[in-house]
PDB file of N, CA and C in Angstrom:
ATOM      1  N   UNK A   1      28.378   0.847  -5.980  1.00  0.00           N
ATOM      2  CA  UNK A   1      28.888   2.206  -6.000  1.00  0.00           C
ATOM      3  C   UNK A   1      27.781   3.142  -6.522  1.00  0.00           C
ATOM      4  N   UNK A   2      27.548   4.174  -5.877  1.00  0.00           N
ATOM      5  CA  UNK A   2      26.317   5.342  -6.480  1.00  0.00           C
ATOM      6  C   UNK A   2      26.938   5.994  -7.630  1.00  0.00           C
ATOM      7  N   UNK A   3      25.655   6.322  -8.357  1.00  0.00           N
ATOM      8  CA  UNK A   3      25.924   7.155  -9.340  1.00  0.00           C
ATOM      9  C   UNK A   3      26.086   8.873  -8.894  1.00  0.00           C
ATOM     10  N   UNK A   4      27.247   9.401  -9.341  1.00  0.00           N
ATOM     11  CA  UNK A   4      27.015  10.629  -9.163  1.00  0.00           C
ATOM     12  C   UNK A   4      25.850  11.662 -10.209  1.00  0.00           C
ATOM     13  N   UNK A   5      25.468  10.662 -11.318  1.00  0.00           N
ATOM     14  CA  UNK A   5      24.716  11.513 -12.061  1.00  0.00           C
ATOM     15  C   UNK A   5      24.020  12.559 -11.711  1.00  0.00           C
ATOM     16  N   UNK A   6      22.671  12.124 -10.877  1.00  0.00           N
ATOM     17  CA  UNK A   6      21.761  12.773 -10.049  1.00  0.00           C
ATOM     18  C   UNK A   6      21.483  14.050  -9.687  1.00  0.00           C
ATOM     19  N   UNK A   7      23.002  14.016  -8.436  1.00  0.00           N
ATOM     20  CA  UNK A   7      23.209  14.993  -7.898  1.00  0.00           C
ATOM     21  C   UNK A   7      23.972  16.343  -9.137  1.00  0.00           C
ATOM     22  N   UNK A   8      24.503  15.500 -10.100  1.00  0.00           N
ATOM     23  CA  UNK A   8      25.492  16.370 -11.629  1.00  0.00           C
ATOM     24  C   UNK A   8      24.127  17.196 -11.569  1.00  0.00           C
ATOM     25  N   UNK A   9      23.172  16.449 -12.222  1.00  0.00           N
ATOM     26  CA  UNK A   9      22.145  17.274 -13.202  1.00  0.00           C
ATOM     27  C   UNK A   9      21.309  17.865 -12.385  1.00  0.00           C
ATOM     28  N   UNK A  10      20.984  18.042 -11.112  1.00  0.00           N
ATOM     29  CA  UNK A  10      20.937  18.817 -10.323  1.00  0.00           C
ATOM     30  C   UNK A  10      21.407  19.948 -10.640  1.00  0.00           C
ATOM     31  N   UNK A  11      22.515  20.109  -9.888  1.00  0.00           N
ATOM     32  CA  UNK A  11      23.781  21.075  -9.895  1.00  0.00           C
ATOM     33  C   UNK A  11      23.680  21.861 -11.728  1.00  0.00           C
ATOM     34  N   UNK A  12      23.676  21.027 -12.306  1.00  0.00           N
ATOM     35  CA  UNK A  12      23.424  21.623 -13.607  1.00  0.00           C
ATOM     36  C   UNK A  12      22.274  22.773 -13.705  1.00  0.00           C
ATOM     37  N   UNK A  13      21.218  21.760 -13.838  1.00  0.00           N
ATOM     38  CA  UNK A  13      19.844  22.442 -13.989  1.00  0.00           C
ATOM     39  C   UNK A  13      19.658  23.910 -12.734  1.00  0.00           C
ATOM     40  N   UNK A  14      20.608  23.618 -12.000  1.00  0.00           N
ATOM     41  CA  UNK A  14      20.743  25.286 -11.093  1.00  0.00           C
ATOM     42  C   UNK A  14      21.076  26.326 -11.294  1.00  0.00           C
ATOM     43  N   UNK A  15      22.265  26.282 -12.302  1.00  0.00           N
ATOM     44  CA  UNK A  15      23.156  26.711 -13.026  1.00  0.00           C
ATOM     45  C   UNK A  15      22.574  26.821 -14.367  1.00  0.00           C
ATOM     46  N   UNK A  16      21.517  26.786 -14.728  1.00  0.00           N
ATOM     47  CA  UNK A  16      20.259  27.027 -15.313  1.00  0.00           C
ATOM     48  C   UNK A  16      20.805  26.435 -17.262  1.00  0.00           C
ATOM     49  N   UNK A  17      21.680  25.310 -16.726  1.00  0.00           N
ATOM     50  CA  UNK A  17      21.827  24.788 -18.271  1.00  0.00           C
ATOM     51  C   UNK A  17      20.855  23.761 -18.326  1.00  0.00           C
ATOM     52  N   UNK A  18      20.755  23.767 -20.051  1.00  0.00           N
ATOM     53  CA  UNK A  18      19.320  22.638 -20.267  1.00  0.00           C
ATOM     54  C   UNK A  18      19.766  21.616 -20.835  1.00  0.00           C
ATOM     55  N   UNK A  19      19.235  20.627 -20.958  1.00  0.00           N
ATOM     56  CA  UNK A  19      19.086  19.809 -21.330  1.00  0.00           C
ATOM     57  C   UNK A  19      18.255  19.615 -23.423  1.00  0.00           C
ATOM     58  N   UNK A  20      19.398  19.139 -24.006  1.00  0.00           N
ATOM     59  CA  UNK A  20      18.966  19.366 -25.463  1.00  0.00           C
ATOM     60  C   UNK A  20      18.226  18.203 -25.897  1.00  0.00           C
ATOM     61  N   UNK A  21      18.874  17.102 -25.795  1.00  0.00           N
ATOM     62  CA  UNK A  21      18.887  16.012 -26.527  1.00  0.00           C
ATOM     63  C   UNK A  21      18.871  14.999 -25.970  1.00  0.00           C
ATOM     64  N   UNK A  22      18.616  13.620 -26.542  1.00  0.00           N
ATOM     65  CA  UNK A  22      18.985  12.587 -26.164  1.00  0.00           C
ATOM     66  C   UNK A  22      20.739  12.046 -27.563  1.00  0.00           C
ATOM     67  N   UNK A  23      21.512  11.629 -26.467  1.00  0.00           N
ATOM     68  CA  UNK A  23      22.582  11.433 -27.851  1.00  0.00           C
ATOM     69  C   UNK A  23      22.616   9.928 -27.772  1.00  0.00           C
ATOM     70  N   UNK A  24      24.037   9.543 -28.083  1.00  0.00           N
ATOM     71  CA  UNK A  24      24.240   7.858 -28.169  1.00  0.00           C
ATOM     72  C   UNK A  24      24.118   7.212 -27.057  1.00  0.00           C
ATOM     73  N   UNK A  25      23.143   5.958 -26.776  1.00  0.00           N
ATOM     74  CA  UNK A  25      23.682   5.215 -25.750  1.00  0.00           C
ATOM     75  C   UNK A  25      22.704   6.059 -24.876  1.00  0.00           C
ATOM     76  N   UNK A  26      23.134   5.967 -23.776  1.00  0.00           N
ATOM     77  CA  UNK A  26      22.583   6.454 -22.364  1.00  0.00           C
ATOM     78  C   UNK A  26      23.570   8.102 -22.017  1.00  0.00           C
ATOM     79  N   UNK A  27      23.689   8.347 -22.928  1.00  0.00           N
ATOM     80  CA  UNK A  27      24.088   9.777 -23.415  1.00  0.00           C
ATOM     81  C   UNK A  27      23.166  10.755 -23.172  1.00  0.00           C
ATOM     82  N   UNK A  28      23.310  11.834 -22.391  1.00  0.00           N
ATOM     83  CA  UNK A  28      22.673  13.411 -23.187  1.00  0.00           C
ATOM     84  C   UNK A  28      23.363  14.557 -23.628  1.00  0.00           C
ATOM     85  N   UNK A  29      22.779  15.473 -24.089  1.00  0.00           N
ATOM     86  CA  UNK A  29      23.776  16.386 -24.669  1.00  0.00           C
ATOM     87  C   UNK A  29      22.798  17.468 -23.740  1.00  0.00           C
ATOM     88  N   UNK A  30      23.794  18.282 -23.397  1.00  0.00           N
ATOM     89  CA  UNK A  30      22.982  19.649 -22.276  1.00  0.00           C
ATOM     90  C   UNK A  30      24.202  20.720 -23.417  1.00  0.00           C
ATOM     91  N   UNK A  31      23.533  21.766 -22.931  1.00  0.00           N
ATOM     92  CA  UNK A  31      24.075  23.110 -23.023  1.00  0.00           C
ATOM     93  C   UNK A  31      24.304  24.349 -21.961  1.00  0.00           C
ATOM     94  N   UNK A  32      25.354  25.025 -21.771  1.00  0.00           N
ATOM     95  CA  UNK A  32      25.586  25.481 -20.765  1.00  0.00           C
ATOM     96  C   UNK A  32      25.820  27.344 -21.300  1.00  0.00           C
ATOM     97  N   UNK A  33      24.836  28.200 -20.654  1.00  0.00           N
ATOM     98  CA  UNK A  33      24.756  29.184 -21.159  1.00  0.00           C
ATOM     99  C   UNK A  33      25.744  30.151 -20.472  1.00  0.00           C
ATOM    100  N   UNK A  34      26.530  29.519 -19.649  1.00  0.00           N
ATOM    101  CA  UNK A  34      27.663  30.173 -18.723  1.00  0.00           C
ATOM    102  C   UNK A  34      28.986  30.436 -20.312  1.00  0.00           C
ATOM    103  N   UNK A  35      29.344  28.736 -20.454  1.00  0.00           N
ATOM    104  CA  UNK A  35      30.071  28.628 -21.894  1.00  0.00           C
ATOM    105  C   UNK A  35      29.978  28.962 -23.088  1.00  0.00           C
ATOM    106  N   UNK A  36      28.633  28.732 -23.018  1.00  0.00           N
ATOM    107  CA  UNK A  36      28.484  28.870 -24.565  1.00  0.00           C
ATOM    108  C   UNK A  36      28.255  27.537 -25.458  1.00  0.00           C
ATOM    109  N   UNK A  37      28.867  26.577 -24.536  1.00  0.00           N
ATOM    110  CA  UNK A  37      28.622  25.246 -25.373  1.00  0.00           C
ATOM    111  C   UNK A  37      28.293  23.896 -25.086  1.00  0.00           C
ATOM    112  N   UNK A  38      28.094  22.962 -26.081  1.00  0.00           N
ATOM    113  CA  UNK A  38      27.311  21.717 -25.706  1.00  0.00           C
ATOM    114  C   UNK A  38      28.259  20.525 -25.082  1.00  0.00           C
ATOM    115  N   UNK A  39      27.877  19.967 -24.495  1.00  0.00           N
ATOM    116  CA  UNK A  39      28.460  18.616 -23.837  1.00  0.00           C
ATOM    117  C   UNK A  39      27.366  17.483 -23.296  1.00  0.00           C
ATOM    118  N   UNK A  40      28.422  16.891 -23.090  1.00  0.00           N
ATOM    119  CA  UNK A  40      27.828  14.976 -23.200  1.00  0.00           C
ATOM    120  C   UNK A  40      27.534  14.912 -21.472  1.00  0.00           C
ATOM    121  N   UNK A  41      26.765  14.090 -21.337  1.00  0.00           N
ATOM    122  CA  UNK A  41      26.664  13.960 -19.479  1.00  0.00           C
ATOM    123  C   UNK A  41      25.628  12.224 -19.871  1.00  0.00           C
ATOM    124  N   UNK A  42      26.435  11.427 -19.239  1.00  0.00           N
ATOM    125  CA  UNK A  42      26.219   9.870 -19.387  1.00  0.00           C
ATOM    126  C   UNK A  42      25.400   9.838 -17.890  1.00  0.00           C
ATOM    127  N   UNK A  43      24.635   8.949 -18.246  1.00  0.00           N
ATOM    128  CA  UNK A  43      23.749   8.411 -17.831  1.00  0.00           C
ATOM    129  C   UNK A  43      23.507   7.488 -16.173  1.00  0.00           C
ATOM    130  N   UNK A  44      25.007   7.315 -15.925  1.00  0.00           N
ATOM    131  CA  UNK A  44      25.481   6.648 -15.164  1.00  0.00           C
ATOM    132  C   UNK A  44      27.050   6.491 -14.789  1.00  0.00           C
ATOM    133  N   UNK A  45      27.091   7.692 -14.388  1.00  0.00           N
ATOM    134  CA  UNK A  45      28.696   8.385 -13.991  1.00  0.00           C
ATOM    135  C   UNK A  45      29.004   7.969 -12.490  1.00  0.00           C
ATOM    136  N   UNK A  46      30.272   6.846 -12.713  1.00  0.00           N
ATOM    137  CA  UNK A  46      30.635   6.724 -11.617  1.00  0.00           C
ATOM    138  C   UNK A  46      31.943   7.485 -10.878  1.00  0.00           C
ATOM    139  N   UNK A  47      32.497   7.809 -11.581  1.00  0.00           N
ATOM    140  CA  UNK A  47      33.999   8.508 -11.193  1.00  0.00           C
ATOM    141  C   UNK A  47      33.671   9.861 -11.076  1.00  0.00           C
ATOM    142  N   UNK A  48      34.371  10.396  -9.713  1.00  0.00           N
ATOM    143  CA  UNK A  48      33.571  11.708  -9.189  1.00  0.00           C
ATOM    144  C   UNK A  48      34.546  12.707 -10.031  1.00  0.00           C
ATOM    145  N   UNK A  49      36.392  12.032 -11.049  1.00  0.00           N
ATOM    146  CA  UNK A  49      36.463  13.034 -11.649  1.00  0.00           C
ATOM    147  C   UNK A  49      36.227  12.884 -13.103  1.00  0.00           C
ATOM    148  N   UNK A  50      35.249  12.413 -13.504  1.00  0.00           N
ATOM    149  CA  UNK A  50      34.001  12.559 -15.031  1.00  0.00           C
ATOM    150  C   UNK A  50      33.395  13.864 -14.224  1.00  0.00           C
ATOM    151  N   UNK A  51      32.531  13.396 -12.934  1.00  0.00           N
ATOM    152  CA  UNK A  51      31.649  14.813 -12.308  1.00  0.00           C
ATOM    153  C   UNK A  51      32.193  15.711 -12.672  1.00  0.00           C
ATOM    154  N   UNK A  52      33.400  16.194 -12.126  1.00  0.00           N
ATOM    155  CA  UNK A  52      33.921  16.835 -11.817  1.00  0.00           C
ATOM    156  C   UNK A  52      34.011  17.566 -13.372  1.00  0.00           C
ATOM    157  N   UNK A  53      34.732  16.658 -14.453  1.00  0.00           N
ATOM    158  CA  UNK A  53      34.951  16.913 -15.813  1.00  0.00           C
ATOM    159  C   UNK A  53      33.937  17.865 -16.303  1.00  0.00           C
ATOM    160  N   UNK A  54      32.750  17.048 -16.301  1.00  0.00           N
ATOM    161  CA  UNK A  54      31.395  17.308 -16.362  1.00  0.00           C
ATOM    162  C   UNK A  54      31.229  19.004 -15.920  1.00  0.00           C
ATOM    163  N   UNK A  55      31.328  19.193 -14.794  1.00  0.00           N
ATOM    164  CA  UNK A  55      30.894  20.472 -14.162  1.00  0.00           C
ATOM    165  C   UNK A  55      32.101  21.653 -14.701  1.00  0.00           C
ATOM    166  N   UNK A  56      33.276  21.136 -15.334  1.00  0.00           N
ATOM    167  CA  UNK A  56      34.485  22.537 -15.736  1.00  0.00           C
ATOM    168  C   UNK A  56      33.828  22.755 -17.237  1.00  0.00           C
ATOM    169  N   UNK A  57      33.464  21.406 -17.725  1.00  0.00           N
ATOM    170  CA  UNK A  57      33.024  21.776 -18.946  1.00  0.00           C
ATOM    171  C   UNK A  57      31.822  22.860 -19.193  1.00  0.00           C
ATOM    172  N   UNK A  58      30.629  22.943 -18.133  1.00  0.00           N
ATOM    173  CA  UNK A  58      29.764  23.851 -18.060  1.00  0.00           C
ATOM    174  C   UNK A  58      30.003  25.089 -17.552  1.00  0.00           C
ATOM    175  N   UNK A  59      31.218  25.380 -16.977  1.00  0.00           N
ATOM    176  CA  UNK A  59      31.728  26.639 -16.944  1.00  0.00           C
ATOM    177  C   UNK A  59      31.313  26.654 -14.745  1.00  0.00           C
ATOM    178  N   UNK A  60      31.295  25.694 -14.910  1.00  0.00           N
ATOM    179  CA  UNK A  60      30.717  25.682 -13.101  1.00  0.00           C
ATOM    180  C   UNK A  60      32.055  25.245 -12.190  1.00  0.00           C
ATOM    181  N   UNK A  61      32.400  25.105 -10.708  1.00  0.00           N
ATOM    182  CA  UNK A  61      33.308  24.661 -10.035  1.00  0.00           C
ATOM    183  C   UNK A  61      33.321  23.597  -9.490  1.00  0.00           C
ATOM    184  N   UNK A  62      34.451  22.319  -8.850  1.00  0.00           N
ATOM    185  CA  UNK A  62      34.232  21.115  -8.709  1.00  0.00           C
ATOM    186  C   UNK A  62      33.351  21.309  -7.263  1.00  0.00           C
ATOM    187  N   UNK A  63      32.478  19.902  -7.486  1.00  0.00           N
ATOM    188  CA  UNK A  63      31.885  19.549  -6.375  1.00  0.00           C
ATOM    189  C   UNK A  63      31.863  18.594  -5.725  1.00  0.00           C
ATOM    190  N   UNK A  64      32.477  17.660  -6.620  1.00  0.00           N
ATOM    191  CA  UNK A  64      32.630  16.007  -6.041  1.00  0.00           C
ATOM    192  C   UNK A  64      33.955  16.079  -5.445  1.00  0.00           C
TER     193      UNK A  64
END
């Protein structure tokens, strides 16, 4: 099964949030200047609704 990561942090980095940290595990922590705030984005996301999770949390719309 593919990872949707990839294409996430893509889509992220367009949406011109950065990348902060490294967190736990195969963890990162990004920040999203749409929100205002920080979140987790794993390393190896298979379920397109984590993506999906992923992208409401940055203040962006689903894509998966």
């Amino acid at each position: 099964m593919p990872s949707f990561t990839p294409k996430l942090k893509q889509l992220l980095r367009d949406a011109e949030c950065s990348f902060e940290r490294q967190g736990k595990g195969d963890h990162e922590i990004w920040f999203s200047p749409i929100t205002g705030i920080r979140f987790v984005v794993d390393n190896s996301i298979k379920s397109r609704h984590t993506a999906n999770a992923v992208l409401k949390q940055a203040g962006l719309p689903k894509k998966f």
